[in-house]
N, C-alpha and C. Protein backbone atom coordinates (compact mmCIF):
# COMPACT_ATOMS: atom_id res chain seq x y z
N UNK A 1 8.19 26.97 -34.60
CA UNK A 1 6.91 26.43 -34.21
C UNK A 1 5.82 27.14 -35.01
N UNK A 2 4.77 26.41 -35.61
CA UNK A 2 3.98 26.98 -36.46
C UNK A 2 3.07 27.60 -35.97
N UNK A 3 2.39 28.98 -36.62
CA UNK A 3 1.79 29.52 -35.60
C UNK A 3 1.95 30.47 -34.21
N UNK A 4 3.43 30.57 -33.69
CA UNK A 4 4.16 30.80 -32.74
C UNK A 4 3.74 32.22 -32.38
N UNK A 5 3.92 33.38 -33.47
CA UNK A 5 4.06 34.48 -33.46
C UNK A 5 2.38 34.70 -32.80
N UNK A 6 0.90 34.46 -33.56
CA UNK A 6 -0.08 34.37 -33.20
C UNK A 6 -0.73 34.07 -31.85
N UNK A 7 0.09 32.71 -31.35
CA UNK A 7 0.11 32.09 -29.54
C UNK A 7 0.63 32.97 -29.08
N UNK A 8 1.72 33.79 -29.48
CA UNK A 8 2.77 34.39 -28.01
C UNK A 8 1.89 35.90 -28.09
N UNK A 9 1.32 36.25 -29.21
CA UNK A 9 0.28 37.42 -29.11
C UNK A 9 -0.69 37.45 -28.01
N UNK A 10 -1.13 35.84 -28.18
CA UNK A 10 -2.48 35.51 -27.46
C UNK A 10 -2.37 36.06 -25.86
N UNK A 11 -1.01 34.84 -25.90
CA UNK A 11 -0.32 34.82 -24.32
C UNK A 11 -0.10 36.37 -23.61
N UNK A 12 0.00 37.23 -24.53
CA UNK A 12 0.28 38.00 -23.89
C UNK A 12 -0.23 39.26 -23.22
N UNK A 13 -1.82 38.87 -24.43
CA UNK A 13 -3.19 39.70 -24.31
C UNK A 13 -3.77 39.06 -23.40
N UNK A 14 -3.23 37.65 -22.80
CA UNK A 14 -4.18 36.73 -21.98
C UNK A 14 -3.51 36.64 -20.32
N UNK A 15 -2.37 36.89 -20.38
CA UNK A 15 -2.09 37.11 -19.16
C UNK A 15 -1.09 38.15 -18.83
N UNK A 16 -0.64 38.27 -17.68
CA UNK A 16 -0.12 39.40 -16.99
C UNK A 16 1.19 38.76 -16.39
N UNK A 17 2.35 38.88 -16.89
CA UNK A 17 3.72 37.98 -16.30
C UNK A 17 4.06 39.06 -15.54
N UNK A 18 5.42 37.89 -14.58
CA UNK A 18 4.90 36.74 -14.10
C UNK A 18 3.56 36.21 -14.34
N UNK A 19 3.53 34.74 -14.65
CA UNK A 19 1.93 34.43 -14.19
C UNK A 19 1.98 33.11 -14.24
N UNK A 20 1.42 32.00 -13.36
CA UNK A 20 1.18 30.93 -13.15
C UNK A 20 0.87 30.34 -14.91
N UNK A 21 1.20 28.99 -15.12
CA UNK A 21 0.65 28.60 -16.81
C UNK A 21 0.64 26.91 -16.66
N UNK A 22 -0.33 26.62 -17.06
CA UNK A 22 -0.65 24.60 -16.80
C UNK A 22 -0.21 24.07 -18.26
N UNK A 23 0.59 23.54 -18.31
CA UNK A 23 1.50 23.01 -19.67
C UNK A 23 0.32 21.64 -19.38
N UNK A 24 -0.61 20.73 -20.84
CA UNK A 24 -0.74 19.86 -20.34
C UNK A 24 -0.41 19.08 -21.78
N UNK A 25 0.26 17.69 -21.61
CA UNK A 25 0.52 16.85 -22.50
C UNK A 25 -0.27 15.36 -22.40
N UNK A 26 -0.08 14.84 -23.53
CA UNK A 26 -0.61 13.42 -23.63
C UNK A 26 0.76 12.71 -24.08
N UNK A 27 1.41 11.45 -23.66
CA UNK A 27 2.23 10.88 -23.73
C UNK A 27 1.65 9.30 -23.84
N UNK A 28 2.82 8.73 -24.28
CA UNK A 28 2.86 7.31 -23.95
C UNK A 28 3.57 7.47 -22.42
N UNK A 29 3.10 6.29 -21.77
CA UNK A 29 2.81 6.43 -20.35
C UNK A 29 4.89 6.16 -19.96
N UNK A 30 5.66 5.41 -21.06
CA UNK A 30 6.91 5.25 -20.81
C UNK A 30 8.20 6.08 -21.46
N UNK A 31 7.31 7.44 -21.77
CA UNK A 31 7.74 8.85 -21.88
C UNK A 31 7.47 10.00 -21.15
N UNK A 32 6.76 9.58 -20.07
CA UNK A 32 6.54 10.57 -19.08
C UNK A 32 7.32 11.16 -18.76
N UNK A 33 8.48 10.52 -17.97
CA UNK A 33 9.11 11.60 -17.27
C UNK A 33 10.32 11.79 -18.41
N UNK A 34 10.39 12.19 -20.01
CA UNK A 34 10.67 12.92 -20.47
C UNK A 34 10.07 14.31 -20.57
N UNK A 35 8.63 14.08 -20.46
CA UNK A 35 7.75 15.42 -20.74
C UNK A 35 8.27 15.95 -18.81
N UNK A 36 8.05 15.20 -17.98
CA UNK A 36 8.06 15.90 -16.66
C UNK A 36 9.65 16.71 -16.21
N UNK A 37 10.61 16.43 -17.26
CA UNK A 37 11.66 16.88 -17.00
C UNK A 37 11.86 18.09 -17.63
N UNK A 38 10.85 18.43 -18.59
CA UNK A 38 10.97 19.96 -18.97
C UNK A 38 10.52 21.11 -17.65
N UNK A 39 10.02 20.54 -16.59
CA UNK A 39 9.92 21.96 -15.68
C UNK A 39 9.69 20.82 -14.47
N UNK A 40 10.95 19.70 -14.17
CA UNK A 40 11.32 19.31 -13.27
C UNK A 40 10.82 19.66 -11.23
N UNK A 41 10.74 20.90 -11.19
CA UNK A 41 9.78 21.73 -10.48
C UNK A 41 8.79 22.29 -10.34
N UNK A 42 7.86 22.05 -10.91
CA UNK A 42 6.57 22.41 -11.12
C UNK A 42 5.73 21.83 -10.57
N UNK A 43 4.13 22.20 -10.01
CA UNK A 43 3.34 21.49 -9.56
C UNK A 43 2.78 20.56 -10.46
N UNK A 44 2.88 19.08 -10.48
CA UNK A 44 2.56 17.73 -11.36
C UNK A 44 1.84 17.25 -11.04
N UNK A 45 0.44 16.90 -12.17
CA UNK A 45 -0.95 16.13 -12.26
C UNK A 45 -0.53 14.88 -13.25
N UNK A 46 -0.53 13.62 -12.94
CA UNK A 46 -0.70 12.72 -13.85
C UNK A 46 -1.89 11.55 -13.59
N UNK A 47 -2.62 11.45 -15.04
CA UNK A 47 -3.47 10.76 -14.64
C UNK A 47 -3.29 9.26 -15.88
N UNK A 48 -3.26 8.19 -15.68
CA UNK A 48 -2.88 7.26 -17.00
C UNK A 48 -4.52 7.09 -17.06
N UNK A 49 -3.72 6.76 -18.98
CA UNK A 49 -5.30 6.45 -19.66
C UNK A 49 -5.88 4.88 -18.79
N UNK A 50 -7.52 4.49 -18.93
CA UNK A 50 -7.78 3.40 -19.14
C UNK A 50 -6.60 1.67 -18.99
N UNK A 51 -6.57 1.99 -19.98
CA UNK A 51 -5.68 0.92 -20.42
C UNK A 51 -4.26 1.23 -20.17
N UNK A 52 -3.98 2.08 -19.38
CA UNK A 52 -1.98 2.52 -18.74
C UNK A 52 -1.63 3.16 -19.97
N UNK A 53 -1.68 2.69 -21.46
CA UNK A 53 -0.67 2.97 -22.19
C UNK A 53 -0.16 4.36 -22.65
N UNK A 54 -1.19 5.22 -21.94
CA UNK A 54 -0.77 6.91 -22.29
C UNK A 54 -0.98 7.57 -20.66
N UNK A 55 -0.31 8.42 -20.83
CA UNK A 55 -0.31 9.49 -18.98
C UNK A 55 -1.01 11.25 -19.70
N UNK A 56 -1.81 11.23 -19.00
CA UNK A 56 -1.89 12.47 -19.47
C UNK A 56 -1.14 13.54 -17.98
N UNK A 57 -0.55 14.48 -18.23
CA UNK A 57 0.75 15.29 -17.38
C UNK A 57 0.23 16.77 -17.72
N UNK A 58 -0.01 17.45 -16.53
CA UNK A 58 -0.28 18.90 -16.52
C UNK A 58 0.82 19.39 -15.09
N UNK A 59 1.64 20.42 -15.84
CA UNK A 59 2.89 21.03 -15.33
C UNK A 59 2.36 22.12 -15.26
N UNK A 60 2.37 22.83 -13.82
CA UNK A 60 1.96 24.19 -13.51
C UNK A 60 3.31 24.93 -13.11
N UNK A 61 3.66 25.97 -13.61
CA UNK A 61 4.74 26.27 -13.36
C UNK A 61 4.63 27.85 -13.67
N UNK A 62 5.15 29.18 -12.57
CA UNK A 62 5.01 30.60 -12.52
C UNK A 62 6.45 30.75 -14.14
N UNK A 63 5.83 31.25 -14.75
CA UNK A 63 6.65 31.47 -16.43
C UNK A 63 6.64 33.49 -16.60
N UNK A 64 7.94 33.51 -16.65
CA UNK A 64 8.48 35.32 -16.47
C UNK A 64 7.64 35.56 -17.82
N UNK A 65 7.76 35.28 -19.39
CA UNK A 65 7.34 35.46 -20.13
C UNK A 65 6.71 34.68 -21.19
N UNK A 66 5.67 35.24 -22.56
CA UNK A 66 5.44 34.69 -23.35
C UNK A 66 6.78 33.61 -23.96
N UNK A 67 7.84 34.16 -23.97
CA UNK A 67 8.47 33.20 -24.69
C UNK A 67 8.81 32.24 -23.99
N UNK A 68 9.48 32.18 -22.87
CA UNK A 68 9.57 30.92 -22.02
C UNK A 68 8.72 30.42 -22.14
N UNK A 69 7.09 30.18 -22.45
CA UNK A 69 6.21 29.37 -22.19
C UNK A 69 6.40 28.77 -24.38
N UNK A 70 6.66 29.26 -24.63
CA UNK A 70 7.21 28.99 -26.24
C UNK A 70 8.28 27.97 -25.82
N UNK A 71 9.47 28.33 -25.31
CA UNK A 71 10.39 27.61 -25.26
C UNK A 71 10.39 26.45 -24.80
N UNK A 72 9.40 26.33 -23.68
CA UNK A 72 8.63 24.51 -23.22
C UNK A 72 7.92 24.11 -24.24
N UNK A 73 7.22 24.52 -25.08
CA UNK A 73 6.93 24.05 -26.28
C UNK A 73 7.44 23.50 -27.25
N UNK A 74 8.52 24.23 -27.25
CA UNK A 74 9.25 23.39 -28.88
C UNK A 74 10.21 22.94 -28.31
N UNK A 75 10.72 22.56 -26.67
CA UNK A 75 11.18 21.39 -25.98
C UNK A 75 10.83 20.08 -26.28
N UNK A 76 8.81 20.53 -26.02
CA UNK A 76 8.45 19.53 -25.50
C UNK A 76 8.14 18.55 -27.46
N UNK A 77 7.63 19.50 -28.36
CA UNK A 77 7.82 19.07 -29.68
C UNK A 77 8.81 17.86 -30.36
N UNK A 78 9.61 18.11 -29.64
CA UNK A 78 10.83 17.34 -29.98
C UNK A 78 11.18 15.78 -29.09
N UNK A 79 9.97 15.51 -27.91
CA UNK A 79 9.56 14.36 -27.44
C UNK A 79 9.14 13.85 -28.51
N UNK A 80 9.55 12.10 -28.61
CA UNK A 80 8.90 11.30 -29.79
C UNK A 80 7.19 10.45 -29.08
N UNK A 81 6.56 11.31 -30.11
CA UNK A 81 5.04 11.25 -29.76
C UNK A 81 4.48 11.70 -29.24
N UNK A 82 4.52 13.03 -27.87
CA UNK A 82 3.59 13.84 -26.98
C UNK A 82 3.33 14.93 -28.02
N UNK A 83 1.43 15.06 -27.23
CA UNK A 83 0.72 15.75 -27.60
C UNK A 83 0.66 16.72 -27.31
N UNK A 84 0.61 18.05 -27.38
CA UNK A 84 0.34 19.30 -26.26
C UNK A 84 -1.13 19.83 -27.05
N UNK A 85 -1.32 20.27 -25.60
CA UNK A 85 -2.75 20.34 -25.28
C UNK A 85 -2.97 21.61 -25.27
């Protein structure tokens, strides 16, 4: 993931793990629950665009470390077309 080493710096000057973290994506609205199956348990916000054709999805979920919150990332990368936010 590009950039990776720089984010997981950030993450780690930025919070204190354990620690609560809001994953949020933009999808096409009939890829959702690909993005919602990366943290299947998590507290879930979905709101669809306007016009239905995109969901925007914020996954709150308690993450042990910087890298686990990496590792939903280049999960979620590998969805065809979601955005992360």
């Amino acid at each position: 993931m590009k950039g990776s080493e720089s984010f997981k710096k950030s993450l780690e000057e930025e919070y204190n793990f354990p620690a609560s973290y809001n994953f949020k994506f933009i999808v096409a609205t009939e890829s959702k629950n690909k993005v919602i199956s990366l943290l299947p348990d998590a507290e879930r916000l979905e709101k669809k665009s306007s016009n239905g054709k995109y969901t925007s999805v914020t996954l709150t979920s308690v993450m042990k470390n910087s890298s686990e919150i990496l590792y939903i990332y280049e999960k979620a990368s590998k969805i065809d077309g979601v955005i992360s936010l």
